[in-house]
Structure formats: C-alpha cells, structure tokens
Protein backbone atom coordinates (compact mmCIF):
# COMPACT_ATOMS: atom_id res chain seq x y z
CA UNK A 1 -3.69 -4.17 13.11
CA UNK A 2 -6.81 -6.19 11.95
CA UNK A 3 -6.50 -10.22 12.24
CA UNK A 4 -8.82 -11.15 9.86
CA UNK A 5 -6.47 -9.69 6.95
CA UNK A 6 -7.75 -12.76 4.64
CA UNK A 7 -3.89 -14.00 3.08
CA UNK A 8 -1.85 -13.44 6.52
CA UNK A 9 -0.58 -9.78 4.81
CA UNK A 10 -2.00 -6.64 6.06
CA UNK A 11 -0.68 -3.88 4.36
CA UNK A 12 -0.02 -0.63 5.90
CA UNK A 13 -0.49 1.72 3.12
CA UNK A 14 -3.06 3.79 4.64
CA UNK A 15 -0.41 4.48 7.78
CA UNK A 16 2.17 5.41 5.95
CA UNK A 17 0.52 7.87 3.74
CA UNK A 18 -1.10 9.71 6.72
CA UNK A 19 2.40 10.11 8.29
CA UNK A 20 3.47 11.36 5.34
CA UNK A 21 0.83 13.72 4.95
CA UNK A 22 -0.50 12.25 1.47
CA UNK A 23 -3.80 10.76 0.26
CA UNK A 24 -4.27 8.26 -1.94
CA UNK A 25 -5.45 10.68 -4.47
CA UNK A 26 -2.13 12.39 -4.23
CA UNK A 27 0.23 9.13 -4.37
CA UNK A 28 -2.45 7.28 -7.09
CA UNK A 29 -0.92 11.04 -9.64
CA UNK A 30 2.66 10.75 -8.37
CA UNK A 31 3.16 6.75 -9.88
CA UNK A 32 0.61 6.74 -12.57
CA UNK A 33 -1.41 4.06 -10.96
CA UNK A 34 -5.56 4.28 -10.85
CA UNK A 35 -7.22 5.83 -7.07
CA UNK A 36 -8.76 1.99 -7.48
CA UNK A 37 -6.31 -0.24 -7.66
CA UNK A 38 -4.20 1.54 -4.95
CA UNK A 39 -7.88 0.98 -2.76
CA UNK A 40 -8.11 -2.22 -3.75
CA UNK A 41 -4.28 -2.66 -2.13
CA UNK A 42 -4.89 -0.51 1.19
CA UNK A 43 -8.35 -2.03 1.76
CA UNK A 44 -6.32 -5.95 2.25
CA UNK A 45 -8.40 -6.78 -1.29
CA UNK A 46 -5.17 -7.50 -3.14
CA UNK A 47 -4.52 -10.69 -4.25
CA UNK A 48 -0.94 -9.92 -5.71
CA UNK A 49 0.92 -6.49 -6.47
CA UNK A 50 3.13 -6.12 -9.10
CA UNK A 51 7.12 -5.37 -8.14
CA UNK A 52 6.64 -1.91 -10.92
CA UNK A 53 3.86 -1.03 -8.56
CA UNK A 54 5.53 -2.05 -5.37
CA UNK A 55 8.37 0.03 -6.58
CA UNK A 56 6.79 2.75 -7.42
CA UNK A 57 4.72 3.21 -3.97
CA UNK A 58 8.30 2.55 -2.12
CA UNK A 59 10.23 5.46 -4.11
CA UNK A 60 7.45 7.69 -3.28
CA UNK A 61 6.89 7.27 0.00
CA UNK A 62 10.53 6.84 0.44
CA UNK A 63 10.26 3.24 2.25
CA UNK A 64 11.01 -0.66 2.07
CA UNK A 65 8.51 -3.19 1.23
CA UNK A 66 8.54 -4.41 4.67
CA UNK A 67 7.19 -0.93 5.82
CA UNK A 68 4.86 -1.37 3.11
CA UNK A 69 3.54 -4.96 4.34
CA UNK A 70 3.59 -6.93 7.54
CA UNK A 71 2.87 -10.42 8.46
CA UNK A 72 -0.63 -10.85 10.80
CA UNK A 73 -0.33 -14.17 12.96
C-alpha cells in the first residue's frame, strides 16, 4: 500500500476489481459513472466521492466502504 497517498486515504479500487475479475471499463457501464472519474478515484486523485457514487461502486462489487478505502499512517 503506497504511503505517500496525499489525504491519509488510499483507496483500493483497483484490488478489488481485479479479484473480482472486472476492469474499470466494465464497472465505469455497470453504475453509469465516466472511465475518468472512476481513474481519477483509483489513481488516490480524489478529493471527495459522492455517497450515490460510493454506493453505487459498493452494490456492484458487492462490498463496504471500508473495503473500498483504508486509512495509510
């Protein structure tokens, strides 16, 4: 897990969808949100998510926001 996640947040989004055998492609169709912004989230650029996205990413890839994000000391 990288240290230098730049708010204390690193978000796993890119480990979850490779052990469920998705891309980002594939998730960005399944809750209507852009390839970019869901980049912008796996690539620790976010500055805030919104809970309809947050949502939306946790029904599909059946998990809890704390599998989702993790705090980096």
């Amino acid at each position: 897990m990288p240290v230098d996640d730049p708010h204390g947040i690193h978000c796993r989004l890119d480990e979850l969808l490779d052990e469920r055998g998705l891309t980002l492609t594939a998730l960005a169709d399944r809750i209507g949100v852009t390839v970019v912004n869901l980049s912008v989230l796996k690539n620790q650029r976010a500055k805030a998510v919104r809970f309809s996205t947050l949502t939306a990413i946790c029904k599909a890839l059946d998990c809890q926001p704390g599998d989702l994000f993790v705090l980096v000391d």
